[in-house]
Protein backbone atom coordinates (compact mmCIF):
# COMPACT_ATOMS: atom_id res chain seq x y z
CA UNK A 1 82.76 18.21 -157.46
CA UNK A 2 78.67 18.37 -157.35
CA UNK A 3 77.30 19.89 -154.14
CA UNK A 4 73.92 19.43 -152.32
CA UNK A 5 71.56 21.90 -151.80
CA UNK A 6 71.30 22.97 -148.12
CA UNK A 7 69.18 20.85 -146.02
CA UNK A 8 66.77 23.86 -145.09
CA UNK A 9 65.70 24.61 -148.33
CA UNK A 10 64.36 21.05 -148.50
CA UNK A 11 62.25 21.49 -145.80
CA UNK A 12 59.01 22.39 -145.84
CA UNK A 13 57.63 25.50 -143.21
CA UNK A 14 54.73 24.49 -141.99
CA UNK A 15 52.20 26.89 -141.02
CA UNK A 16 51.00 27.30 -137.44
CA UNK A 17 48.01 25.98 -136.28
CA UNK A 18 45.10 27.85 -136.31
CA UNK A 19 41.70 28.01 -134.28
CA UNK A 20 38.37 28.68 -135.67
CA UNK A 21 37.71 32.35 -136.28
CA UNK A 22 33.97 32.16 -134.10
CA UNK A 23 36.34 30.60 -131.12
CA UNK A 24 35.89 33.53 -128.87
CA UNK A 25 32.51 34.49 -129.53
CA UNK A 26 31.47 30.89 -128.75
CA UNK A 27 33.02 30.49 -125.28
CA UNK A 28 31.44 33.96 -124.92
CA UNK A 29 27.94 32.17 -124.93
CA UNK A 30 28.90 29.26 -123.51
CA UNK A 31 29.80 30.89 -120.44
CA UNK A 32 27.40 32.87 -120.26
CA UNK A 33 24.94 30.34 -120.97
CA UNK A 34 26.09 28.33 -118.04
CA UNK A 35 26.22 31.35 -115.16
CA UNK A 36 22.83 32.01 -116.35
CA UNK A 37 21.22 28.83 -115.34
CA UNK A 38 23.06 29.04 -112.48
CA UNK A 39 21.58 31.87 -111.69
CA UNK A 40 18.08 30.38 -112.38
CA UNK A 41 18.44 27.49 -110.49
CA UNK A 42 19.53 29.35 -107.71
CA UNK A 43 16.90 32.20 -107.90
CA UNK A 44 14.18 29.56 -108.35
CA UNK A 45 15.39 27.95 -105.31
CA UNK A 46 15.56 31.26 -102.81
CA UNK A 47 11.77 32.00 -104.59
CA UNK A 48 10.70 28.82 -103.39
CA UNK A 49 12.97 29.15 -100.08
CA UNK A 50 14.48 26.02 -100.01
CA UNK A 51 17.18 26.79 -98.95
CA UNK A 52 15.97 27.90 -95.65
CA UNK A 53 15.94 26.24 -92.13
CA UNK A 54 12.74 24.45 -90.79
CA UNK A 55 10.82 26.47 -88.71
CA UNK A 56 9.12 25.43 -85.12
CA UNK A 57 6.38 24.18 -84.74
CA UNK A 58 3.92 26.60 -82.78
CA UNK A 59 1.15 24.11 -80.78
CA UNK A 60 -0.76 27.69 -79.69
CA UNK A 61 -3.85 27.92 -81.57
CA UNK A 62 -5.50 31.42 -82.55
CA UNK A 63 -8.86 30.81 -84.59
CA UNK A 64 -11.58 33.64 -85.37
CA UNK A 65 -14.86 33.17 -83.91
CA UNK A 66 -18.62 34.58 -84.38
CA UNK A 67 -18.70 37.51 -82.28
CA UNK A 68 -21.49 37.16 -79.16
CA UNK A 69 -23.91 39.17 -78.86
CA UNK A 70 -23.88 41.51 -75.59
CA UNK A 71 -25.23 40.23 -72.54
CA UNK A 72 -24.82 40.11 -68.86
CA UNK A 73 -22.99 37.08 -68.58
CA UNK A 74 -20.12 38.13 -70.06
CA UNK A 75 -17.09 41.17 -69.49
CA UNK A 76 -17.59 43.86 -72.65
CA UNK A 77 -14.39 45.14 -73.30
CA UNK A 78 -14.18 48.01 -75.87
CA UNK A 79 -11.22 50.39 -77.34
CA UNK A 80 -10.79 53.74 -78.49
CA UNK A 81 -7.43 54.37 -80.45
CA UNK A 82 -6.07 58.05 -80.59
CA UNK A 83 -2.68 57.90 -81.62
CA UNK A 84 -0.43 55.58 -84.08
CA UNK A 85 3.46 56.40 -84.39
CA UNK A 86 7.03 55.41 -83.75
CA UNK A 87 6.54 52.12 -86.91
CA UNK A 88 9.96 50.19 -86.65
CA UNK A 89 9.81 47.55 -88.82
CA UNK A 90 12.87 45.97 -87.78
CA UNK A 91 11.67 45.41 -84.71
CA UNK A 92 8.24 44.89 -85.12
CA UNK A 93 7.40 47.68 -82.64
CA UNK A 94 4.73 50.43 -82.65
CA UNK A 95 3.43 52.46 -80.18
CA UNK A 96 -0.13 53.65 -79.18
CA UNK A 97 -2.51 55.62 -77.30
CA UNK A 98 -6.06 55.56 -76.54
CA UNK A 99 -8.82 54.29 -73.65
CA UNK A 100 -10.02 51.10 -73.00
CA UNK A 101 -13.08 50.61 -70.60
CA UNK A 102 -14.85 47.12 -69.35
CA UNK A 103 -18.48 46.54 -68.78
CA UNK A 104 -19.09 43.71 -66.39
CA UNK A 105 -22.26 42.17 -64.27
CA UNK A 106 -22.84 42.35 -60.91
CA UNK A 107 -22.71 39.34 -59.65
CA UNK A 108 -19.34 39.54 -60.95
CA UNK A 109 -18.90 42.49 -59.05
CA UNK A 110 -19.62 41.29 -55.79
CA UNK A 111 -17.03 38.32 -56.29
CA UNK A 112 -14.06 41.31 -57.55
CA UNK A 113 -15.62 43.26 -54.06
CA UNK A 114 -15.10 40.25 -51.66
CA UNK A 115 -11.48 39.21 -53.11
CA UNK A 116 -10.07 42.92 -53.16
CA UNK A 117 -9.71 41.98 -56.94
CA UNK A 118 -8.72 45.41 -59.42
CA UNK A 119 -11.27 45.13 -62.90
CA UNK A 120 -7.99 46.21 -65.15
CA UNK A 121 -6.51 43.12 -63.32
CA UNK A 122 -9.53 40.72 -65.52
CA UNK A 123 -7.75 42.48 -68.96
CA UNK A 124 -4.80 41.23 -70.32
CA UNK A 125 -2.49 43.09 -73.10
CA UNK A 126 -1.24 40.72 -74.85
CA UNK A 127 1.32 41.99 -77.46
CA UNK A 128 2.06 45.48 -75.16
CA UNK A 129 5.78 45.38 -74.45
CA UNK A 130 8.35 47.48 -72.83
CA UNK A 131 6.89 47.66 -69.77
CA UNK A 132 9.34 50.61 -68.79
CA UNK A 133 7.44 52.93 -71.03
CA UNK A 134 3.55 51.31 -70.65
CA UNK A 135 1.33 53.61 -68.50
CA UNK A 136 -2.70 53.05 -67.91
CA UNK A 137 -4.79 55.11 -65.69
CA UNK A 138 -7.98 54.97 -64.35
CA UNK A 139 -10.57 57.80 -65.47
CA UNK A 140 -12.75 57.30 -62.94
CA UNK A 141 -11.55 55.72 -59.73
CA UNK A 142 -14.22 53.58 -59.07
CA UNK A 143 -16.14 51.81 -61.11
CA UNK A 144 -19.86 53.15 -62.26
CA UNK A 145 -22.99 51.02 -61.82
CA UNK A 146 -24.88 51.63 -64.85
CA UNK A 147 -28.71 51.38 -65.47
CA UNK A 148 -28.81 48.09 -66.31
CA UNK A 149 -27.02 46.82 -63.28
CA UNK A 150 -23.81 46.64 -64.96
CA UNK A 151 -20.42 48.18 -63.59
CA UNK A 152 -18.15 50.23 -65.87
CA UNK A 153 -14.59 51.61 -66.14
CA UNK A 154 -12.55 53.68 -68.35
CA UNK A 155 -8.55 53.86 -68.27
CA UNK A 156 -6.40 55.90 -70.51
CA UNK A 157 -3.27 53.67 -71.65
CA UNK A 158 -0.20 54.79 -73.60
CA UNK A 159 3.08 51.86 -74.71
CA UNK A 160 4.19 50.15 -77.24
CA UNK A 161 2.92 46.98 -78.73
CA UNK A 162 4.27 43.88 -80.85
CA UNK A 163 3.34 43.99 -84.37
CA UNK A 164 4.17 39.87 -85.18
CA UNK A 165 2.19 39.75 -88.37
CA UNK A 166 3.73 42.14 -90.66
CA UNK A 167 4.13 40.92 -94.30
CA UNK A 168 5.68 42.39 -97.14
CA UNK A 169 5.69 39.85 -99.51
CA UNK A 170 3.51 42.18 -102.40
CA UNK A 171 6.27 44.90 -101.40
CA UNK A 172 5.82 48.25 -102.75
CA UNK A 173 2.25 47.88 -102.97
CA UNK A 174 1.59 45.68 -99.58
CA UNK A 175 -0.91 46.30 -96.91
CA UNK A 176 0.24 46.25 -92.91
CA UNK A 177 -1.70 45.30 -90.55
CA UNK A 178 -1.14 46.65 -86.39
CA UNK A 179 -2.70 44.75 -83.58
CA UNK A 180 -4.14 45.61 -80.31
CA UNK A 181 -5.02 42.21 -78.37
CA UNK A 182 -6.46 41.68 -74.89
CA UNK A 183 -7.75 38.32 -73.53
CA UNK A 184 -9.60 37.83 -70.21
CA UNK A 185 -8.00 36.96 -67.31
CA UNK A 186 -9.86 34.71 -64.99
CA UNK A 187 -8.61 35.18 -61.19
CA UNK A 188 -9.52 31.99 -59.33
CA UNK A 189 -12.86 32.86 -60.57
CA UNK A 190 -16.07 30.61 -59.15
CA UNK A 191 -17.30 27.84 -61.32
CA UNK A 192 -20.14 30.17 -62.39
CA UNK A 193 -17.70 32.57 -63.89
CA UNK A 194 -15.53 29.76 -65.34
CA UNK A 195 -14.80 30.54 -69.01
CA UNK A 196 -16.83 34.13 -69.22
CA UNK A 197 -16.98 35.57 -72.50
CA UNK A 198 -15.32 38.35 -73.40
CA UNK A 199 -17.27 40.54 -75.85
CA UNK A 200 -16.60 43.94 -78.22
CA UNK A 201 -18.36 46.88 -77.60
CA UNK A 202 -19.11 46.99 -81.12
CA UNK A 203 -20.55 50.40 -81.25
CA UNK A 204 -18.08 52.73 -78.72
CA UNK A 205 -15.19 50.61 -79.84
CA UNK A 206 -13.68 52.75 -82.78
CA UNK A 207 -9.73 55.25 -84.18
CA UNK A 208 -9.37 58.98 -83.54
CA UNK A 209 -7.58 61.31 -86.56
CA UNK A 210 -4.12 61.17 -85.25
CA UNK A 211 -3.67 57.16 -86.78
CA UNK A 212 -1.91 57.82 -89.47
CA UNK A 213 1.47 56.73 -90.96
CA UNK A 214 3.73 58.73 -93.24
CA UNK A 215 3.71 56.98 -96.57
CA UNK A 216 0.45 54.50 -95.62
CA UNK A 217 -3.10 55.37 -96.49
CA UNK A 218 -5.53 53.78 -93.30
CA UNK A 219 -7.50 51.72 -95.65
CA UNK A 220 -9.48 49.85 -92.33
CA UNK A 221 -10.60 49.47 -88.63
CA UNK A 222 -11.61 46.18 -87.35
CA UNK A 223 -12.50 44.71 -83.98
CA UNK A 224 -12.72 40.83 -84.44
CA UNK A 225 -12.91 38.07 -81.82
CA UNK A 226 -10.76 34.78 -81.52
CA UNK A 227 -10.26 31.46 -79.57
CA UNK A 228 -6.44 31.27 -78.01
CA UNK A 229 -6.03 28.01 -77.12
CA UNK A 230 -2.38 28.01 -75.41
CA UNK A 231 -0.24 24.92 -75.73
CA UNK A 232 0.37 24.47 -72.01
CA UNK A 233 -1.26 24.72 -68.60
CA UNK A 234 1.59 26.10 -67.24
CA UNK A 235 1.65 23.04 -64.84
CA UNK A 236 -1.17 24.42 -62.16
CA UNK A 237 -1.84 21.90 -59.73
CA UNK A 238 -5.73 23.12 -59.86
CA UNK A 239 -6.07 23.58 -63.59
CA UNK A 240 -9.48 22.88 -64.92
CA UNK A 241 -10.43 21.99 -68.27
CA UNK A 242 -11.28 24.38 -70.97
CA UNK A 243 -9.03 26.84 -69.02
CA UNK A 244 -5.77 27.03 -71.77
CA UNK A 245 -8.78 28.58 -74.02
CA UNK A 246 -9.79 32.04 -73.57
CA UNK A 247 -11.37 34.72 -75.35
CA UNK A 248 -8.98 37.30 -77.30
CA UNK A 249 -10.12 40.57 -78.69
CA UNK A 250 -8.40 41.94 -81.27
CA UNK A 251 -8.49 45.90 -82.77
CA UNK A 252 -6.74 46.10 -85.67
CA UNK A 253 -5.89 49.10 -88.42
CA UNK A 254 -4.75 48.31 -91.81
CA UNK A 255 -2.30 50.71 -93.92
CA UNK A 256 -1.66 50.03 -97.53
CA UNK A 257 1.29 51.80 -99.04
CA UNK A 258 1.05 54.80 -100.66
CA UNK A 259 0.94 54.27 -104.35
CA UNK A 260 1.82 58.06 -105.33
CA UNK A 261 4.83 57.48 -102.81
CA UNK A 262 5.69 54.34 -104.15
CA UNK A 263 5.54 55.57 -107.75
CA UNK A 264 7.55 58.80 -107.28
CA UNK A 265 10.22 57.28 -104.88
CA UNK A 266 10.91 53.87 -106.00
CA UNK A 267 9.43 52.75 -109.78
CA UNK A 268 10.67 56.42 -111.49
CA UNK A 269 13.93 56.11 -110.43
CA UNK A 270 14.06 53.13 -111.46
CA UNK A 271 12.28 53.45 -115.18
CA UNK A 272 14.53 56.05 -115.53
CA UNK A 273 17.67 54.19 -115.10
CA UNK A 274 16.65 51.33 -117.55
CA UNK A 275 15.49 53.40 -120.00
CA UNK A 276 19.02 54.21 -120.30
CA UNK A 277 20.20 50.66 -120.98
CA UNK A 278 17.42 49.75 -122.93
CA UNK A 279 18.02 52.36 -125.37
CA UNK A 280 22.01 51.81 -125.65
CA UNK A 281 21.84 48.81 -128.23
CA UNK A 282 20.79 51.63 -130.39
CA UNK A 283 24.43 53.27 -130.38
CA UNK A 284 26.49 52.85 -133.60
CA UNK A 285 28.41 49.68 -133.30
CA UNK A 286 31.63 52.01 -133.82
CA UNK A 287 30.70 53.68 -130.18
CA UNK A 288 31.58 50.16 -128.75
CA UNK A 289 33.98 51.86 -125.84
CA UNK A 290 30.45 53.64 -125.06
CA UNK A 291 28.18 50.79 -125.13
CA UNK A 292 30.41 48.18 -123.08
CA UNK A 293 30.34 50.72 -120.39
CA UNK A 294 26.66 51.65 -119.62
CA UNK A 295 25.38 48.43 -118.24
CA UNK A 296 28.60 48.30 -115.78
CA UNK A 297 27.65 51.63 -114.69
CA UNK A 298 23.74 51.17 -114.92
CA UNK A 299 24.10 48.03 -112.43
CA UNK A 300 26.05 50.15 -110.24
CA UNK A 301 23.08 52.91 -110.19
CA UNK A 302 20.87 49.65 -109.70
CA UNK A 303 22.91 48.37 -106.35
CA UNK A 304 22.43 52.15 -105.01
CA UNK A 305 18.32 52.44 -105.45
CA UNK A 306 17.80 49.28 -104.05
CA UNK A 307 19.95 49.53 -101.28
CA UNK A 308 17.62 53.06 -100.66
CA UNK A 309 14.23 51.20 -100.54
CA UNK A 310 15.69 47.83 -98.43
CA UNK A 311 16.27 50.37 -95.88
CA UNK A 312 12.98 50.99 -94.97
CA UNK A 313 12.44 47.28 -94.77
CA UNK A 314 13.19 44.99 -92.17
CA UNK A 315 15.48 42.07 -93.46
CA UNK A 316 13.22 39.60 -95.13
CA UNK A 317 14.12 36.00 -95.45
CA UNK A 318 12.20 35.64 -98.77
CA UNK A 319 12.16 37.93 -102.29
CA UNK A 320 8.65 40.93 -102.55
CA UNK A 321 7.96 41.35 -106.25
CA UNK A 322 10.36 44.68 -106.02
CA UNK A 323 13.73 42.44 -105.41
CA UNK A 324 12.52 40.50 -108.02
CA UNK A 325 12.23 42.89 -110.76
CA UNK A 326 15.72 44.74 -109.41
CA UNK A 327 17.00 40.81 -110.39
CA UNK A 328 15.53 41.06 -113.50
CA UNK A 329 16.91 44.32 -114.04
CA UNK A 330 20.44 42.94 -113.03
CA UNK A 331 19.96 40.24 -115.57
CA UNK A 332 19.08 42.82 -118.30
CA UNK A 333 21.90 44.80 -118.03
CA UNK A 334 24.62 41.57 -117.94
CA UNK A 335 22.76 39.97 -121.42
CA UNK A 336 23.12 43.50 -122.47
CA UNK A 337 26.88 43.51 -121.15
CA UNK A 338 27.66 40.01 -123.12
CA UNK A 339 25.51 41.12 -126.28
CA UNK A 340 28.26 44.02 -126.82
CA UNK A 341 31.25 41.91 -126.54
CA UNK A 342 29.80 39.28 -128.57
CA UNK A 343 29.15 42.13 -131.70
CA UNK A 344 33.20 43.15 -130.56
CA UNK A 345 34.30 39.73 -131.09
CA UNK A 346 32.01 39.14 -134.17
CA UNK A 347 33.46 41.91 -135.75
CA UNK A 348 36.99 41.21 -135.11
CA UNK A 349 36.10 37.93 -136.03
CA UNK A 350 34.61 37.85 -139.72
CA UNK A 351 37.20 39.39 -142.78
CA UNK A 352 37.11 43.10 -144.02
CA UNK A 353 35.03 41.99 -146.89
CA UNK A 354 31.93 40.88 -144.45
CA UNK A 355 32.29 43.39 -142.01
CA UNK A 356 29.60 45.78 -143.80
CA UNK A 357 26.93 42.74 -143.82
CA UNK A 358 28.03 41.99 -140.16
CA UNK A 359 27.53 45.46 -139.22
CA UNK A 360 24.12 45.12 -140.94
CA UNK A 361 23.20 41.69 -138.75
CA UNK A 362 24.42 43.37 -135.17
CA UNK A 363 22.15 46.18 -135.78
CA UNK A 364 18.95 43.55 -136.37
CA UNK A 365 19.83 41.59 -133.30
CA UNK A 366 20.41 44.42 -131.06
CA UNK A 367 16.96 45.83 -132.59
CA UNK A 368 15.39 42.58 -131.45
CA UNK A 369 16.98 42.09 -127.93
CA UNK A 370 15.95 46.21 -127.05
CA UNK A 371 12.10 44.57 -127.77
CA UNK A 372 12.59 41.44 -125.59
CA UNK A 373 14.07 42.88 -122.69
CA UNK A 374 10.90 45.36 -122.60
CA UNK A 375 9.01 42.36 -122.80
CA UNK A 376 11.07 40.40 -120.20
CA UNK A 377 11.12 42.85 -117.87
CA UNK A 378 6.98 43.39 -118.06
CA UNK A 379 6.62 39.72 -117.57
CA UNK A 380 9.03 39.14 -114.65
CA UNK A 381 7.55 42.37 -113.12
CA UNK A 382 3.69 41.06 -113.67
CA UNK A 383 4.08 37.36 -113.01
CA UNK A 384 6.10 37.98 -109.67
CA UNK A 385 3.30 39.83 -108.30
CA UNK A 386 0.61 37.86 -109.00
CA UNK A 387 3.03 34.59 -107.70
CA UNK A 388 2.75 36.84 -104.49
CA UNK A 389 -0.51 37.26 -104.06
CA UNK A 390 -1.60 34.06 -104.56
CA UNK A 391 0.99 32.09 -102.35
């Protein structure tokens, strides 16, 4: 009686599938590949702020204008700043103190005699806010008639005033700019008077020593004259033409950053911590529990400096050169981050007979990537600053 083999030793045991050795390391790039661009796209697209809402329309016109020479016709207004302090950038705020004083003719005094009219009423501040703390007082209480036939007035005035053009868009190394603006007031004056000139005492007009700002070096003084034409008439029954333009004076210092502060406080800190990352690709690829942990704590280091400088900033709806390179930085650190897992996988990857070679090939591409990031991080730095300037 002949037996059969059992059926199981006619089979065949077939072996399991298997993926491709580089699998990992592929997705790996891949992936990383994609949340890169992503990145781009979307850092190109907050560069170029589109994503940001339309803004309105402002119909009020402010234009420079050839200063006018002195002359009777016209009010001279001129301003002598003392102090500079209290800078919030948040709000846009400063506050100042100093004297102002008026020059005007006399016909023009005899029409401000008749109508029980104040000079300091002619003069308006035009960016001086917080009226609760604004004080002006008259030096002398009535006004001086001069040897030309003109009338004069000083006043001592202390508030704060409304800084709107502040700009930090070359942040760390940016220049701001505070404004003092009056315009001339015209109170039911006679046709004759109709849009007087106001004019900048060009010579008394000037900054006392007590100007400065902590961090800023005053870099300039200037006393230029504009054209406001407003958008409206503020619907007066007896408007006249010409009367939505008048004459705006405008005393302005300039601060530029301190580059020793800027340097010290903000780019060392900073050079130090990359250096750091920059020089870990040069660990021995068997200190990989090392390397796969400095750019997680480098970005960490990154996220406190810049929250230090932002601080002092107001909040910006676009990117200064500095949030760029702290990006760039960021970006550094996660290539940095993938480039270490990669050489992981790659070594896990490849047989024990090729692992000496592979060795070999990680250290020449982490030798190369230490050199482009240096050069990345130059370029982004440089070519972010000059985009700045020359938007």
């Amino acid at each position: 009686m002949s037996t059969s083999p059992p059926d199981h030793e006619d089979r065949k045991i077939e072996p399991p599938p298997t993926t491709s050795p580089d699998q990992g390391s592929r997705f790996l790039i891949y992936s990383f590949c994609f949340f890169i661009i992503l990145g781009l796209i979307t850092g190109v697209c907050v560069r170029l702020e589109l994503f940001e809402p339309k803004e309105i329309i402002h119909n009020d016109l402010i234009y420079p204008i050839d200063d006018i020479a002195p002359s009777e016709s016209g009010v001279e207004f001129g301003a002598y700043i003392v102090n500079l302090y209290n800078l919030d950038t948040n709000q846009k705020i400063f506050s100042a103190d100093g004297w102002i004083w008026i020059r005007w003719p006399s016909k023009l005094q005899t029409f401000l005699e008749q109508k029980k009219i104040e000079p300091l009423s002619m003069i308006r501040l035009v960016n001086q806010v917080n009226t609760w703390d604004f004080s002006i007082e008259a030096q002398n209480e009535t006004p001086d008639r001069e040897a030309d036939g003109r009338y004069y007035q000083r006043f001592k005035f202390s508030g704060s005033f409304y800084a709107n053009g502040l700009n930090f868009k070359t942040f760390p190394f940016h220049t701001i700019t505070l404004p003092l603006a009056f315009e001339l007031v015209e109170k039911d004056f006679p046709p004759e008077f109709t849009n007087m000139k106001l004019l900048i005492d060009q010579a008394g007009s000037g900054i006392g020593r007590y100007i400065d700002l902590m961090g800023y070096a005053t870099t300039d003084f200037s006393k230029r004259t504009y054209m406001h034409q407003y958008a409206t008439t503020m619907n007066g029954q007896e408007h006249r033409p010409g009367m939505d333009r008048v004459h705006q004076l405008r005393f302005e210092v300039s601060y530029k950053k301190s580059v020793n502060a800027t340097l010290l406080r903000i780019i060392l800190p900073l050079f130090v911590v990359m250096i750091l990352v920059i020089y870990s690709p040069s660990l021995p690829v068997s200190c990989w529990e090392i390397r796969v942990t400095i750019p997680p704590t480098i970005i960490l280091s990154l996220i406190f400096l810049q929250q230090g400088y932002q601080a002092t900033l107001p909040e910006l709806p676009y990117l200064t050169p500095m949030d760029t390179l702290y990006n760039g930085c960021y970006l550094v650190n996660l290539i940095l981050f993938t480039l270490y897992i990669y050489d992981i996988l790659l070594l896990h990857e490849v047989p024990e007979s090729q692992k000496a070679m592979t060795i070999e090939k990680i250290k020449r591409m982490d030798r190369w990537m230490q050199i482009l990031m240096v050069l990345f991080l130059f370029s982004i730095a440089s070519m972010s600053y000059i985009f700045d300037l020359l938007r």
